[in-house]
N, C-alpha and C. Protein backbone atom coordinates (compact mmCIF):
# COMPACT_ATOMS: atom_id res chain seq x y z
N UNK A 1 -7.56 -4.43 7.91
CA UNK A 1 -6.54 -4.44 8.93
C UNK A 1 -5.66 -3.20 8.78
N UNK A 2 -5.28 -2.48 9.64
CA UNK A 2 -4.81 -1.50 10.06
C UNK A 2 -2.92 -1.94 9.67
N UNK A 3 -2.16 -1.22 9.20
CA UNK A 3 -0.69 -1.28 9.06
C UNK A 3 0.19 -0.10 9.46
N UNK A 4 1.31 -0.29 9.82
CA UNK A 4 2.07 0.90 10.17
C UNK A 4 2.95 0.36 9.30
N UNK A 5 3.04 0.68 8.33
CA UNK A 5 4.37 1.18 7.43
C UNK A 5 5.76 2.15 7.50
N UNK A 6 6.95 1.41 7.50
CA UNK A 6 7.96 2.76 7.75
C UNK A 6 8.79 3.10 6.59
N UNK A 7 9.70 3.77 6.55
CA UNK A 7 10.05 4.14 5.81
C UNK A 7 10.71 3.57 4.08
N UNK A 8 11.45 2.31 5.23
CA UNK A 8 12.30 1.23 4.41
C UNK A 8 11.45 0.60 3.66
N UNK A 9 9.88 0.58 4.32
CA UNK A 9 9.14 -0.03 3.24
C UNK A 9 8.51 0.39 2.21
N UNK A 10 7.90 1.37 2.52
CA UNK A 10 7.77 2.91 1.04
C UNK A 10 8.73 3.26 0.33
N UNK A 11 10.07 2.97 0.69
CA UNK A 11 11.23 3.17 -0.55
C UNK A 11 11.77 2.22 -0.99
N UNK A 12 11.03 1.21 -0.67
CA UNK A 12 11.36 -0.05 -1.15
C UNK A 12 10.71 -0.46 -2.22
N UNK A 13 8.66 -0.09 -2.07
CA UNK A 13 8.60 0.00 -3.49
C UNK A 13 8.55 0.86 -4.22
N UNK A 14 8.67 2.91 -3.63
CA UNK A 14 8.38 3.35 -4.83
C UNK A 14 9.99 3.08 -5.73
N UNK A 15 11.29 2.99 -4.93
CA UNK A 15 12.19 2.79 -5.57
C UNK A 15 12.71 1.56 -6.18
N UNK A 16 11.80 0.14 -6.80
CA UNK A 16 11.29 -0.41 -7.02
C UNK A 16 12.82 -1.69 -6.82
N UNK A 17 12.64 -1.53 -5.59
CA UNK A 17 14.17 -2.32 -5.20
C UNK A 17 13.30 -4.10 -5.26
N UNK A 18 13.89 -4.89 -5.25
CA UNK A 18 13.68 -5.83 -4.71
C UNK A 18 12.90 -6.60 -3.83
N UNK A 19 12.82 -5.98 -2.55
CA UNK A 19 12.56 -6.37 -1.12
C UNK A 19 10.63 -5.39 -1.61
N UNK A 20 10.76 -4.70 -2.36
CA UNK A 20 9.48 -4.36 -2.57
C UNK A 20 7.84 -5.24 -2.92
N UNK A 21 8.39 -6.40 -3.55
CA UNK A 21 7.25 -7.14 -4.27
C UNK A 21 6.46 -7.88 -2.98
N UNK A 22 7.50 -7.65 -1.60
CA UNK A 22 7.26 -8.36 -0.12
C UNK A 22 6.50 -7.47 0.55
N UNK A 23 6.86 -6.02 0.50
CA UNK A 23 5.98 -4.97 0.95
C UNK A 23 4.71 -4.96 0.34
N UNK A 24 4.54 -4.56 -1.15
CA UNK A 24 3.26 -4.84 -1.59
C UNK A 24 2.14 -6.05 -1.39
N UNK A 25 3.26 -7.25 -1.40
CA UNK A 25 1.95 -8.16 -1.17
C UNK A 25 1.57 -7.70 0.61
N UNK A 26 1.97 -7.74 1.36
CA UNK A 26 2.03 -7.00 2.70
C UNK A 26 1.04 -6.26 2.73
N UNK A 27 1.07 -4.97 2.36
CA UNK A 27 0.17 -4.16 2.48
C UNK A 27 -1.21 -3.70 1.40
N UNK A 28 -1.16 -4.99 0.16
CA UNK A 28 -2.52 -4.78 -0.46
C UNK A 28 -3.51 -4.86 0.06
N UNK A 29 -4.38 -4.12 0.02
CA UNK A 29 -5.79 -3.92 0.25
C UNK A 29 -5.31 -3.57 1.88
N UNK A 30 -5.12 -3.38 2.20
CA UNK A 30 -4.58 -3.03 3.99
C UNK A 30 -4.98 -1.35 4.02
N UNK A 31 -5.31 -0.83 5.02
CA UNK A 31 -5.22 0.76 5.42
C UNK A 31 -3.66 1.24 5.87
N UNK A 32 -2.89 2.11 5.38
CA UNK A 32 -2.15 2.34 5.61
C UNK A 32 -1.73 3.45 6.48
N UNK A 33 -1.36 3.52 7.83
CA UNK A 33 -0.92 4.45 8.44
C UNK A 33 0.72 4.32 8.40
N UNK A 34 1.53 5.88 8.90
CA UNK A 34 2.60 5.79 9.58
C UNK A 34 2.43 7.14 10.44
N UNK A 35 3.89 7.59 11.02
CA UNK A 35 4.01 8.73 11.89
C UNK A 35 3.92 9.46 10.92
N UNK A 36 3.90 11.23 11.06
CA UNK A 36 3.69 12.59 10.43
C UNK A 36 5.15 12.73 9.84
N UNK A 37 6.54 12.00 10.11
CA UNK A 37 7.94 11.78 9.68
C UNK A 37 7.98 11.19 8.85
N UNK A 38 6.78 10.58 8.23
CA UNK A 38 7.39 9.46 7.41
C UNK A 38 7.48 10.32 5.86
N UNK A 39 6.97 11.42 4.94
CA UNK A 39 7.73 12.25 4.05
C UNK A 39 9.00 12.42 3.88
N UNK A 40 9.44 13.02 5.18
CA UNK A 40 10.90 13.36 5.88
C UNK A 40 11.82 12.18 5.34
N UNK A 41 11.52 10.80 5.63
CA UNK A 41 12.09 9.75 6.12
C UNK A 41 12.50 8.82 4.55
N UNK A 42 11.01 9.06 3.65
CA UNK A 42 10.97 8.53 2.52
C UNK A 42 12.08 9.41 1.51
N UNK A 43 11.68 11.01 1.74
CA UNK A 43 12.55 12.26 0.68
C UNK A 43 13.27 12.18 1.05
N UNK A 44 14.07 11.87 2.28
CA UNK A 44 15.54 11.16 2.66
C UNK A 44 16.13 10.19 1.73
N UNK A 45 15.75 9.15 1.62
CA UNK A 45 15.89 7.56 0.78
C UNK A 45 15.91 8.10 -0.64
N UNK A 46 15.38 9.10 -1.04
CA UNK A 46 14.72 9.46 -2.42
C UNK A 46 16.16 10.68 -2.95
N UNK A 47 16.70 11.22 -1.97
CA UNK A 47 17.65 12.24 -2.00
C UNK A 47 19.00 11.00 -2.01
N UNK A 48 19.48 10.39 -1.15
CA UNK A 48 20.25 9.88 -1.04
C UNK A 48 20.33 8.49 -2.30
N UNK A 49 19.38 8.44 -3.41
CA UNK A 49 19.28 7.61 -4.35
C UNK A 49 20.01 8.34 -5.84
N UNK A 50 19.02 9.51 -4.74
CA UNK A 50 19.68 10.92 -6.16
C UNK A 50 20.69 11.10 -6.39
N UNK A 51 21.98 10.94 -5.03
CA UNK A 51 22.81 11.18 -4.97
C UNK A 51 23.86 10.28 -5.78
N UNK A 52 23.34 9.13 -5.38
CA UNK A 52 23.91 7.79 -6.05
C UNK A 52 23.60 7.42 -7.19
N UNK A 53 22.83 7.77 -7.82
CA UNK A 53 22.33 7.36 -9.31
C UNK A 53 21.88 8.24 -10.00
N UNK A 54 22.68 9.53 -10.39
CA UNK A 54 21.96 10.78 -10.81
C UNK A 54 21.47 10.35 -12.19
N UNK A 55 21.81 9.61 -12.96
CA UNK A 55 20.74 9.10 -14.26
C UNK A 55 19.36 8.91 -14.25
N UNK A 56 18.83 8.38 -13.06
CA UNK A 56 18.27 8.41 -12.54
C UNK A 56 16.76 9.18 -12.07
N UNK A 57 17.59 10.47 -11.90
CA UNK A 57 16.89 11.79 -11.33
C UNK A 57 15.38 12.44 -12.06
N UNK A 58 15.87 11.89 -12.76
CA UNK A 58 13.89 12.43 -13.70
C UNK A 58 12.92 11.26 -13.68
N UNK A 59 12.98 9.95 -13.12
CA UNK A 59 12.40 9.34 -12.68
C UNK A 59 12.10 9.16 -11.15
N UNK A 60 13.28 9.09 -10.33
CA UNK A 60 13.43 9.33 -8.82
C UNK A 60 12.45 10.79 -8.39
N UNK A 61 12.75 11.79 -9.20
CA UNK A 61 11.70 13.35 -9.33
C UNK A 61 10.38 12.68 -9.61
N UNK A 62 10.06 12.08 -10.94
CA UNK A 62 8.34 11.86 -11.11
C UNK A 62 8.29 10.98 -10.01
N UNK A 63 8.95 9.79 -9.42
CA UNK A 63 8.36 8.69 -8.39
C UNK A 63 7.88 9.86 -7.50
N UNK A 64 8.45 10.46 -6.84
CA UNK A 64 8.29 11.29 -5.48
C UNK A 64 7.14 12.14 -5.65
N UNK A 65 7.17 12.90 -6.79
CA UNK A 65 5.92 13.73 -7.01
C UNK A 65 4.75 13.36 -6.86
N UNK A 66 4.65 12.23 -7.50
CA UNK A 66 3.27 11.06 -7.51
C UNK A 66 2.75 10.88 -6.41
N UNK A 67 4.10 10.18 -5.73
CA UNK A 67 3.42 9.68 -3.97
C UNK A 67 3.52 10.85 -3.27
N UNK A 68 3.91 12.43 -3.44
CA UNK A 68 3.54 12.91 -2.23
C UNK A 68 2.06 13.83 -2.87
N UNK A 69 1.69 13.39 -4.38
CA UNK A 69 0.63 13.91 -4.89
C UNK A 69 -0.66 12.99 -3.89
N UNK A 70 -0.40 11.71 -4.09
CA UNK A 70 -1.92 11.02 -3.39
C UNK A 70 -1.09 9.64 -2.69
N UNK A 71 -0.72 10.14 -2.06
CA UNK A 71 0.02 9.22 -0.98
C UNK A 71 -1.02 8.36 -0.16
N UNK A 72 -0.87 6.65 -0.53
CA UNK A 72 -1.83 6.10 -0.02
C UNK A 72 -1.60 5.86 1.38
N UNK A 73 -0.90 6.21 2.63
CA UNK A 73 -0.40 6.71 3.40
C UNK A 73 -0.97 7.58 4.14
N UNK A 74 -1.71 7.44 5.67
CA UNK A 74 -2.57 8.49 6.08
C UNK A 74 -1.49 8.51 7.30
N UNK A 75 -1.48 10.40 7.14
CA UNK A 75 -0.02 9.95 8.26
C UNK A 75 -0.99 10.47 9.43
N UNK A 76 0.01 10.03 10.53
CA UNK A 76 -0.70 10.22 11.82
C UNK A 76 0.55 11.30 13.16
N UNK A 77 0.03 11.91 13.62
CA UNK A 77 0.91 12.99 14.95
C UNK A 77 1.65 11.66 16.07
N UNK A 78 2.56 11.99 16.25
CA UNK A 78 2.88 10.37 16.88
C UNK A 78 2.48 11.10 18.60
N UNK A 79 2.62 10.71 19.84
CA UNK A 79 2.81 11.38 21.11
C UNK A 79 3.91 11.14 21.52
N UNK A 80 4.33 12.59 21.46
CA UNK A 80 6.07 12.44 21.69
C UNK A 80 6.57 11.93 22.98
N UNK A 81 5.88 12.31 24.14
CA UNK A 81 6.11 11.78 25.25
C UNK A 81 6.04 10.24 25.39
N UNK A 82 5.05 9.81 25.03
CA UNK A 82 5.17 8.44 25.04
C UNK A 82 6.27 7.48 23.86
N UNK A 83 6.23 8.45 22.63
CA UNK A 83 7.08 7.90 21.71
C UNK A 83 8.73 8.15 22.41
N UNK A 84 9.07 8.89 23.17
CA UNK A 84 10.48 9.33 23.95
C UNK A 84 10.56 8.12 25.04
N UNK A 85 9.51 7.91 25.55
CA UNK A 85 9.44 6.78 26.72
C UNK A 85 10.35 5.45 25.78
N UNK A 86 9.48 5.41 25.40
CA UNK A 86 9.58 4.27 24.26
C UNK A 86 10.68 3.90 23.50
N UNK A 87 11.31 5.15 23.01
CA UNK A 87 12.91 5.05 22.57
C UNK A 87 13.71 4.90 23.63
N UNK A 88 14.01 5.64 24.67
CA UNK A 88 14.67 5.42 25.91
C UNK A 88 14.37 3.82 26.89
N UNK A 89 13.15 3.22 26.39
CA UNK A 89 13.40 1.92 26.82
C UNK A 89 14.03 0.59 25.81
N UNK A 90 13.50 1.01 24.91
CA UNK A 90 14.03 -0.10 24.09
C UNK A 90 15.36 0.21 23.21
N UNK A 91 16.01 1.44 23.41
CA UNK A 91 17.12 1.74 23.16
C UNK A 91 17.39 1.94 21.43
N UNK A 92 16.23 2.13 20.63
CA UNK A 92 16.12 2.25 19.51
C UNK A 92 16.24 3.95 18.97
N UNK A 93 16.01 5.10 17.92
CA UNK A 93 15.83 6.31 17.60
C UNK A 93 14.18 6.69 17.79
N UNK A 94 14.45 7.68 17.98
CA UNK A 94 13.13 8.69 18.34
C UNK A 94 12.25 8.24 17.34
N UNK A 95 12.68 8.48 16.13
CA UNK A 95 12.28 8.45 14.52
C UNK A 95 11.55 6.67 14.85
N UNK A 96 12.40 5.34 15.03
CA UNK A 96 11.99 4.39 14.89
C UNK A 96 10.82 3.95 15.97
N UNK A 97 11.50 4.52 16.72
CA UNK A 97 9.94 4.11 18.08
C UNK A 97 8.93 5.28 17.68
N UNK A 98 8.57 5.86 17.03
CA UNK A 98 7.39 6.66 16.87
C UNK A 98 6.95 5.54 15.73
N UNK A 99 6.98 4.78 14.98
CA UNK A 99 6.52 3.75 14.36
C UNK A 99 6.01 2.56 15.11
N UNK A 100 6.70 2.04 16.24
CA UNK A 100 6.67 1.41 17.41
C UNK A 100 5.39 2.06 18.41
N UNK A 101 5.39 3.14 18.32
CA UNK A 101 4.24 3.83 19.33
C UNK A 101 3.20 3.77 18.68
N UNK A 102 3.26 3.97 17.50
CA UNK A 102 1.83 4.20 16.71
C UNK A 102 1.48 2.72 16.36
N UNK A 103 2.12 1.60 16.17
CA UNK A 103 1.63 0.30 15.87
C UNK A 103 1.22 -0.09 17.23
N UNK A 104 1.94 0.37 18.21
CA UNK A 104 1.44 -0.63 19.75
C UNK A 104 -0.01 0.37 20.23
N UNK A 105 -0.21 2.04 19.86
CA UNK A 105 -1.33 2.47 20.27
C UNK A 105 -2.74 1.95 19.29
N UNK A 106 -2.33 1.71 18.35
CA UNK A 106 -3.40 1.13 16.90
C UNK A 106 -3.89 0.15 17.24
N UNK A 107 -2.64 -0.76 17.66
CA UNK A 107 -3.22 -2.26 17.59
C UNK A 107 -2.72 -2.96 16.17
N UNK A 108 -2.17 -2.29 15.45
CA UNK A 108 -1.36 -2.55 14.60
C UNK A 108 -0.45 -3.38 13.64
N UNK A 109 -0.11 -3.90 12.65
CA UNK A 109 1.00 -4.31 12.28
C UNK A 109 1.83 -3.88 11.48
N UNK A 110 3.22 -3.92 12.15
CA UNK A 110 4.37 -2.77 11.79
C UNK A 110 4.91 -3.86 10.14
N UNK A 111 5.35 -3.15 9.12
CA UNK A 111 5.43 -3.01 8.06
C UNK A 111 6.70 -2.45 8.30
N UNK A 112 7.98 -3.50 8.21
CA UNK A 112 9.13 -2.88 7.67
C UNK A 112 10.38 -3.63 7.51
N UNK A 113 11.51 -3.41 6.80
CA UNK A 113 12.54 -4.35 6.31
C UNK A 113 13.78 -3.81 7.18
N UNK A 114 13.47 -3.16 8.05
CA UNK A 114 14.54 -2.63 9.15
C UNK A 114 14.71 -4.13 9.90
N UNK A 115 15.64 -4.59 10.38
CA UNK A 115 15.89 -5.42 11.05
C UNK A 115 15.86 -4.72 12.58
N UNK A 116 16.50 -4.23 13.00
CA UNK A 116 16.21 -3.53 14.71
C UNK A 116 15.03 -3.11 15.00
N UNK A 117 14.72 -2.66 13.84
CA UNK A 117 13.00 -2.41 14.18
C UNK A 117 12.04 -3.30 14.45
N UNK A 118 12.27 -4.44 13.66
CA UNK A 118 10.90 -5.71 13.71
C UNK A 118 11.68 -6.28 14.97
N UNK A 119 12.86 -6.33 15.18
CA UNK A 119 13.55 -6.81 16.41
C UNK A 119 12.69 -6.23 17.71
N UNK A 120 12.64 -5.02 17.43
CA UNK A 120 12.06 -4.36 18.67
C UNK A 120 10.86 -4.55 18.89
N UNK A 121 9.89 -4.89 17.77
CA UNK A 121 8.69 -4.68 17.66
C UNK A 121 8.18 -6.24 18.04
N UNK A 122 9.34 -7.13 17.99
CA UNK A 122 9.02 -8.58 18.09
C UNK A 122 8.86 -8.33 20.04
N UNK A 123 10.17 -7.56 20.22
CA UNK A 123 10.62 -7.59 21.89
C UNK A 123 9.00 -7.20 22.80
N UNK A 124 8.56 -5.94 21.80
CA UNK A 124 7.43 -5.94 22.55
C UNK A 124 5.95 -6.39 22.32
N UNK A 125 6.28 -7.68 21.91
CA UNK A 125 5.06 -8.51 21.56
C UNK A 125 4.11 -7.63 20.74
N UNK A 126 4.51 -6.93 19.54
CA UNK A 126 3.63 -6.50 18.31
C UNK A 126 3.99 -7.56 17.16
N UNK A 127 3.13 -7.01 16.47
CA UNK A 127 3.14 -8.14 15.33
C UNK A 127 3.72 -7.59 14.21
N UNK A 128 5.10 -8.26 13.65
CA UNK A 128 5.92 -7.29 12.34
C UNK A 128 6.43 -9.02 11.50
N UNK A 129 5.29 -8.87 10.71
CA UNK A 129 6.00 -10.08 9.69
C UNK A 129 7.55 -9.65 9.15
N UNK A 130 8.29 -10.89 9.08
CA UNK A 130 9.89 -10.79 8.60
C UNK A 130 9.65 -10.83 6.89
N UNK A 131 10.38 -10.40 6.53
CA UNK A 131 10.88 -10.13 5.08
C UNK A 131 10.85 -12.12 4.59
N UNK A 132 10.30 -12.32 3.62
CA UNK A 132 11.19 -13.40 3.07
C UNK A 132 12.45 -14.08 3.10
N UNK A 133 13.59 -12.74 3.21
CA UNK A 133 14.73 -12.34 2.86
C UNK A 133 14.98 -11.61 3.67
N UNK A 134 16.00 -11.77 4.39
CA UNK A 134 16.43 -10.82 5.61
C UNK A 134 16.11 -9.34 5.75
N UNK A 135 15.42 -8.70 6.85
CA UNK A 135 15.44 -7.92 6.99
C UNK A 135 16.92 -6.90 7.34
N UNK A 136 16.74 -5.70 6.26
CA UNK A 136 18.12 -5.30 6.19
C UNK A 136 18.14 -3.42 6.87
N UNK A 137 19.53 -3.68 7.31
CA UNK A 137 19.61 -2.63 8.25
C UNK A 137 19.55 -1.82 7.44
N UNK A 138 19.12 -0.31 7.66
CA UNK A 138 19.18 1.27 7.54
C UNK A 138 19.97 1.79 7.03
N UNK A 139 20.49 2.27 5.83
CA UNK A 139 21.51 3.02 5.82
C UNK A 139 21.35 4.72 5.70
C-alpha cells in the first residue's frame, strides 16, 4: 500500500518524540511517498529542535545525516497548479495541500499528526488514520 507521509510524521520518529511509535506502526512495510518539500519541511523541525535543545545537536546532526543519506522516502514533484487549486479550495498552505494532492492523485493514504491536515484530508473523502492521541497542530 502506497502512503503519503508529511512532515510531522518523519520528525516524529526520527526525533524520537512520542507520537512516533504511531507513525511507525503506520507506515511498516508500506511504500513511502511524499512531495519534493518534504527535506525542506523535515530540516525545518530538525533546525528548530536545534534551536531548542542545543545538547542535543550531535545527535539531531547524526539523525539528519542518516535520513537524508538513504531516506526511505521516495519523494515525488507535486503539480503545482493543481496543488494551488487545492489550497485555495480547502483553505489550507500550499506546502499542506501538495501532500493532499499527491495522496488524492495516488490513491493514497495520508500519514500525519497535523490535525488540519487529516481534517482536510477527511473533508475530501481520503483516507488519513487519526493518531491514537490527538492529532497535534504545527508549530
Amino acid at each position: 500500500m502506497i502512503q503519503v507521509v508529511d512532515a510531522s510524521a518523519i520528525g516524529a520518529v526520527l526525533l524520537v518524540e512520542p507520537e512516533g511509535t504511531w507513525v511507525a506502526t503506520q507506515t511498516d512495510d508500506q511504500e513511502l511517498i511524499a512531495p519534493a518539500i518534504l527535506p525542506f519541511e523535515v530540516g525545518n523541525l530538525c533546525w528548530k529542535r536545534l534551536r531548542r535543545a542545543r545538547h542535543e545537536a550531535e545527535n539531531i546532526l547524526a539523525i539528519w545525516a542518516a535520513w537524508t543519506a538513504e531516506s526511505p522516502v521516495r519523494l515525488v514533484q507535486q503539480r503545482p497548479m493543481e496543488t494551488l487549486q487545492l489550497a485555495k479550495e480547502t483553505g489550507i498552505t500550499y506546502y499542506d495541500a501538495s501532500y493532499l494532492q499527491l495522496a488524492r492523485e495516488q490513491g493514497a493514504t495520508l500519514i500525519s499528526l497535523d490535525v488540519r491536515l487529516v481534517r482536510a484530508a477527511h473533508r475530501l473523502a481520503l483516507q488519513a488514520p487519526v493518531p491514537y492521541t490527538a492529532p497535534r497542530l504545527r508549530s
